[in-house]
C-alpha atoms as a PDB file:
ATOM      1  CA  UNK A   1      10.478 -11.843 -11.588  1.00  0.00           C
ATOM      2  CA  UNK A   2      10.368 -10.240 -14.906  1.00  0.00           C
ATOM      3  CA  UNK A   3       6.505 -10.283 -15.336  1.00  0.00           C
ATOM      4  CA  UNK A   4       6.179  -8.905 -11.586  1.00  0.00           C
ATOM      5  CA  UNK A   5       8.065  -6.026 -12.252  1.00  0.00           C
ATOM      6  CA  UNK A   6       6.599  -5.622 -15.476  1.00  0.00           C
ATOM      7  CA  UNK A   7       3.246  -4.925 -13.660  1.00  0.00           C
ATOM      8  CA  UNK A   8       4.555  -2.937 -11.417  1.00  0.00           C
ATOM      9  CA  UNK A   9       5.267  -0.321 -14.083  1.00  0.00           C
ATOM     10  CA  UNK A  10       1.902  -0.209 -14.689  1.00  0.00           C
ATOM     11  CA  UNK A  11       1.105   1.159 -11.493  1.00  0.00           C
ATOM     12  CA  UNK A  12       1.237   5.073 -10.838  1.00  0.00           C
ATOM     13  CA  UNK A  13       3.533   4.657  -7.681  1.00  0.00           C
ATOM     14  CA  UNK A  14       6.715   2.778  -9.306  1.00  0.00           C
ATOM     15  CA  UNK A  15       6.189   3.341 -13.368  1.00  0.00           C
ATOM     16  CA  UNK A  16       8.577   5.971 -13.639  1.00  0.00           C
ATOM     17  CA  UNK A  17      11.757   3.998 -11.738  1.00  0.00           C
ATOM     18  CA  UNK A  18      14.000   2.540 -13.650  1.00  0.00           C
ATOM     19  CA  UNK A  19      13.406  -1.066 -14.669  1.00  0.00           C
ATOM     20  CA  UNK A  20      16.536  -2.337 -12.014  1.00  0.00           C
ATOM     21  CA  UNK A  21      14.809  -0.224  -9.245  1.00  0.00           C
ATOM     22  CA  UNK A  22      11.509  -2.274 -10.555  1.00  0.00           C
ATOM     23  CA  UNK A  23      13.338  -5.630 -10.229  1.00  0.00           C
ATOM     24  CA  UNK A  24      14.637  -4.599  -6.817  1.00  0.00           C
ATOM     25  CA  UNK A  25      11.171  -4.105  -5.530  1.00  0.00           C
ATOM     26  CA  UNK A  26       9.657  -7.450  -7.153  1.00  0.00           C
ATOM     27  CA  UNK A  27      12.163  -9.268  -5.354  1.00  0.00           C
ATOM     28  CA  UNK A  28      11.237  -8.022  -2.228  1.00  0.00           C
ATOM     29  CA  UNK A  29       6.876  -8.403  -2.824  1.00  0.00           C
ATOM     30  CA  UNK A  30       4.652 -11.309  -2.477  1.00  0.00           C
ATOM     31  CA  UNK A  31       1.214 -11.485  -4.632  1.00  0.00           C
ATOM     32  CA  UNK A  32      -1.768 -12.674  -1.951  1.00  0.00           C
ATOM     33  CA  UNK A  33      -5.487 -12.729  -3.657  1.00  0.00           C
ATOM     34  CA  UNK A  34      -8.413 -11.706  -1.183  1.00  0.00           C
ATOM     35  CA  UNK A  35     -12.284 -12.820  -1.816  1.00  0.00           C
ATOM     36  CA  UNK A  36     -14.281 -10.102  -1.661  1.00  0.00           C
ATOM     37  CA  UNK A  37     -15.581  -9.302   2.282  1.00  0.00           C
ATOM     38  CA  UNK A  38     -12.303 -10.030   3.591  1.00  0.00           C
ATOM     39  CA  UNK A  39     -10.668  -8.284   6.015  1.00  0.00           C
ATOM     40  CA  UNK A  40      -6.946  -7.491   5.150  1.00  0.00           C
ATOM     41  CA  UNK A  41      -6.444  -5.080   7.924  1.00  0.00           C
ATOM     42  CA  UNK A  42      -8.072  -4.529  11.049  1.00  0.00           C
ATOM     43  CA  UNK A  43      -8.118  -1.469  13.151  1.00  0.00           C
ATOM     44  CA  UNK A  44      -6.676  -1.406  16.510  1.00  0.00           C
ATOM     45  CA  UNK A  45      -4.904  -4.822  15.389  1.00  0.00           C
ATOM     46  CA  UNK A  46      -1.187  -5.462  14.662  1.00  0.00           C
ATOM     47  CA  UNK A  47      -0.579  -5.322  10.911  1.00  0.00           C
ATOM     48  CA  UNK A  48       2.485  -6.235   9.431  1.00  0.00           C
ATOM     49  CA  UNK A  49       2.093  -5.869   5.897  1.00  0.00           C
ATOM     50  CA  UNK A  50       2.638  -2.825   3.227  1.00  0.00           C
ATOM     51  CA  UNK A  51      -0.162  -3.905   0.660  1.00  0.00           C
ATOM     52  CA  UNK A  52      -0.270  -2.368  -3.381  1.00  0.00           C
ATOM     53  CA  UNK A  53      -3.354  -3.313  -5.104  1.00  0.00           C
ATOM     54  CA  UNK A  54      -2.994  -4.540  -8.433  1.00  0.00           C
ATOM     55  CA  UNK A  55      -6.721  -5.389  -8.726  1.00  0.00           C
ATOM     56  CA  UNK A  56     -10.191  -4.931  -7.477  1.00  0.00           C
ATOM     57  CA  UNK A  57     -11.340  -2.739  -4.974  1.00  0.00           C
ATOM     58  CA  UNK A  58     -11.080  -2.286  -0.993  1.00  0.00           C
ATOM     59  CA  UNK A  59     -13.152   0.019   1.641  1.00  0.00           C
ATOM     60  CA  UNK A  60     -11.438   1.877   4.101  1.00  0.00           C
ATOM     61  CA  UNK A  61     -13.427   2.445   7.347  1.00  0.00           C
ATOM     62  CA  UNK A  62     -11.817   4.286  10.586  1.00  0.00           C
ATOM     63  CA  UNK A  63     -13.847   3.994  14.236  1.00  0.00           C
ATOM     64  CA  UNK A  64     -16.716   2.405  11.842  1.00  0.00           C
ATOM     65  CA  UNK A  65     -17.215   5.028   9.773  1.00  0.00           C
ATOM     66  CA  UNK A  66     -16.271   5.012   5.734  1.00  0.00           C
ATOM     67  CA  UNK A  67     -13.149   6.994   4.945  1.00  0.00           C
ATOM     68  CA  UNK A  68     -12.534   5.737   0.995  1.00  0.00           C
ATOM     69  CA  UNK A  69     -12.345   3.212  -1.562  1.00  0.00           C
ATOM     70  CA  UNK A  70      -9.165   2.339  -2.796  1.00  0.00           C
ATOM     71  CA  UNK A  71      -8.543   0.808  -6.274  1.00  0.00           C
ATOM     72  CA  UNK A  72      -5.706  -0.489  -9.175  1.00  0.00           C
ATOM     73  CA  UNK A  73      -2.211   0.897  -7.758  1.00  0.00           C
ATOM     74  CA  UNK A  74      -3.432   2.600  -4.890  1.00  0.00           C
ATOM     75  CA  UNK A  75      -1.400   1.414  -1.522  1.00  0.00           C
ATOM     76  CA  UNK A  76      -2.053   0.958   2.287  1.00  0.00           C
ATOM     77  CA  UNK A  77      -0.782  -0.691   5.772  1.00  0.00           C
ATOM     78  CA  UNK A  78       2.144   1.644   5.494  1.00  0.00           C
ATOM     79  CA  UNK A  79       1.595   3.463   8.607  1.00  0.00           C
ATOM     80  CA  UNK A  80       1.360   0.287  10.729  1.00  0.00           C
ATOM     81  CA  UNK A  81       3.667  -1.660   9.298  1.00  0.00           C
ATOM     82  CA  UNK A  82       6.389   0.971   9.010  1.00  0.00           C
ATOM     83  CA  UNK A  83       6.322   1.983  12.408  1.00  0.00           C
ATOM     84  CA  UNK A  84       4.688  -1.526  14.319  1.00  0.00           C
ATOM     85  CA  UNK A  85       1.885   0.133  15.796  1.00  0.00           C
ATOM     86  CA  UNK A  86      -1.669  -0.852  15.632  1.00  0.00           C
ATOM     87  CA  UNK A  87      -3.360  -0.380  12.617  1.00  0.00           C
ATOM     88  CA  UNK A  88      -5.302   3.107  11.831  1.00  0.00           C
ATOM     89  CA  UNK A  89      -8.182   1.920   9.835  1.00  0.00           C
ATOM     90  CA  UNK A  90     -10.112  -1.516   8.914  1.00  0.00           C
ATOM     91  CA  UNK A  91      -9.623  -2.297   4.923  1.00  0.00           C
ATOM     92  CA  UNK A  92     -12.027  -5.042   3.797  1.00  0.00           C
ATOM     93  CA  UNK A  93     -11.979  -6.289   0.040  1.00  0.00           C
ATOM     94  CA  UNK A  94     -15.318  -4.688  -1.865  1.00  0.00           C
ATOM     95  CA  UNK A  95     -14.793  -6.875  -4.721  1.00  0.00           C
ATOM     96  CA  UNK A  96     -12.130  -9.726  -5.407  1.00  0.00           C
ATOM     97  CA  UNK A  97      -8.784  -8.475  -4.779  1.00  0.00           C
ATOM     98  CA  UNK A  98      -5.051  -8.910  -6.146  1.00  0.00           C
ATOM     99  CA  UNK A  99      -2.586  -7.421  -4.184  1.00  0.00           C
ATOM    100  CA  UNK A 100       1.639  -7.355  -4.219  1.00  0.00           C
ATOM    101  CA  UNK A 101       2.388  -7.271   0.029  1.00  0.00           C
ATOM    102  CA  UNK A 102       5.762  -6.330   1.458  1.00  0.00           C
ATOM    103  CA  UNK A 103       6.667  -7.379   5.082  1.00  0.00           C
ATOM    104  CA  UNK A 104       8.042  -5.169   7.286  1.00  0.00           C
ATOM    105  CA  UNK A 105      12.025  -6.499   6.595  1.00  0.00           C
ATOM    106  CA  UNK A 106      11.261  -6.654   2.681  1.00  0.00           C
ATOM    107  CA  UNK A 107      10.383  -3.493   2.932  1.00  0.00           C
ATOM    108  CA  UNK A 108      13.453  -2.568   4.709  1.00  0.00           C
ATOM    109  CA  UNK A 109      15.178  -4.346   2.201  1.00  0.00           C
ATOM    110  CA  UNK A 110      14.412  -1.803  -0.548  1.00  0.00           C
ATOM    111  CA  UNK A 111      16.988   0.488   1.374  1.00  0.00           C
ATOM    112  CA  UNK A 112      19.625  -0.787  -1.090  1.00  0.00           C
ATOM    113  CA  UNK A 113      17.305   1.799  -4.259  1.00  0.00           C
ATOM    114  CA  UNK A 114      17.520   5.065  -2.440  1.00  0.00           C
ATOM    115  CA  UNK A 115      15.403   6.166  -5.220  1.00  0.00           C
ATOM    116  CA  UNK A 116      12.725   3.323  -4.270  1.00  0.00           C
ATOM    117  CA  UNK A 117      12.696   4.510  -0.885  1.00  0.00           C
ATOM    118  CA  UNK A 118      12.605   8.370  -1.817  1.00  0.00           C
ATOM    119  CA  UNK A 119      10.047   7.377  -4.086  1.00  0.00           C
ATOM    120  CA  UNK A 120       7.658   5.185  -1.292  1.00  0.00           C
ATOM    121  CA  UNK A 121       8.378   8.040   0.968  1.00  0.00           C
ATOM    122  CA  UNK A 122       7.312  10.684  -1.342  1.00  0.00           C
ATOM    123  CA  UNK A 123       3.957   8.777  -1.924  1.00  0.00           C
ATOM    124  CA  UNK A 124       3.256   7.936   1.910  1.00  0.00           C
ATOM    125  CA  UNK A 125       3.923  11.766   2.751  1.00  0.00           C
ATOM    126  CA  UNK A 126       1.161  12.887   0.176  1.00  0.00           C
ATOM    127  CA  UNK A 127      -1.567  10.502   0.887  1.00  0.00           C
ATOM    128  CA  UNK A 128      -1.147  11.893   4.665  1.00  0.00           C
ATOM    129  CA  UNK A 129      -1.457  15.587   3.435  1.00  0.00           C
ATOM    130  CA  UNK A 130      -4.175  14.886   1.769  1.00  0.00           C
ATOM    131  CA  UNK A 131      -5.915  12.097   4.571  1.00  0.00           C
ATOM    132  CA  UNK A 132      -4.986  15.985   6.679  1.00  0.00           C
ATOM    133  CA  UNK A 133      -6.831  17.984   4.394  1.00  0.00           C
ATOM    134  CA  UNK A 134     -10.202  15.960   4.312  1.00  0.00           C
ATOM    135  CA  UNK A 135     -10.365  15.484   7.876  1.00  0.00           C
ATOM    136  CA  UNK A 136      -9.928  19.288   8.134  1.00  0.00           C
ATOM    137  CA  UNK A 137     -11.980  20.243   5.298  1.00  0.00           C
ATOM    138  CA  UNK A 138      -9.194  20.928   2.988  1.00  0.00           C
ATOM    139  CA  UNK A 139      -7.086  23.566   4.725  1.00  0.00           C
ATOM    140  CA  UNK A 140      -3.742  21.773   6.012  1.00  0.00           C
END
């Protein structure tokens, strides 16, 4: 698990926790590759999975239309898998992906770090302030 959480500390959202709060989280991840042009997520579709990409590149498209590109240590499938409703946006692998994924009970499991989960939380609530402020032309 060592070199897991290792890499996690290279990624923006968990390289300041502590390296137990690091081992924590490995525990509860599972490392999928993606070819690039597959679909990990589709809108309007179930989607169980919190997904971290550790590398390559995915598109983000909501009702058809492109939203972003996400890259190294950016997250998604939050939303959706958080609260088991359908997903919000399609997310299709631009280029060969790597990714750590976290079920809906592993990430429930992290609830044993309240700084992990203070931490996730923290994250979530700013991509959604700023996903608010682009679709309102930056006054949220």
């Amino acid at each position: 698990m060592a070199s897991r959480a290792d890499a996690l500390k290279a990624l923006p959202l968990f390289g300041g926790l502590s390296g137990k709060d690091r081992e924590i989280i490995a525990r509860c991840m599972d490392e999928l590759s993606f070819a690039q042009g597959a679909t990990l997520i589709s809108e309007g579709r179930t989607n169980h999975t919190f997904f971290v990409l550790v590398d390559g590149e995915v598109d983000v498209d909501i009702a058809g239309q492109p939203r972003r590109t996400l890259r190294r240590g950016d997250f998604f499938g939050e939303i959706s898998m958080q609260h088991r409703i359908p997903a919000t946006a399609t997310v299709v692998a631009r280029t060969p992906v790597d990714v750590f994924i976290m079920s809906h009970e592993q990430f429930g499991a992290l609830c044993v770090s309240p700084d992990v989960v203070a931490r996730l939380q923290a994250a979530i609530n700013d991509r959604l302030i700023a996903d608010r402020r682009a679709i309102s032309g930056g006054s949220a």
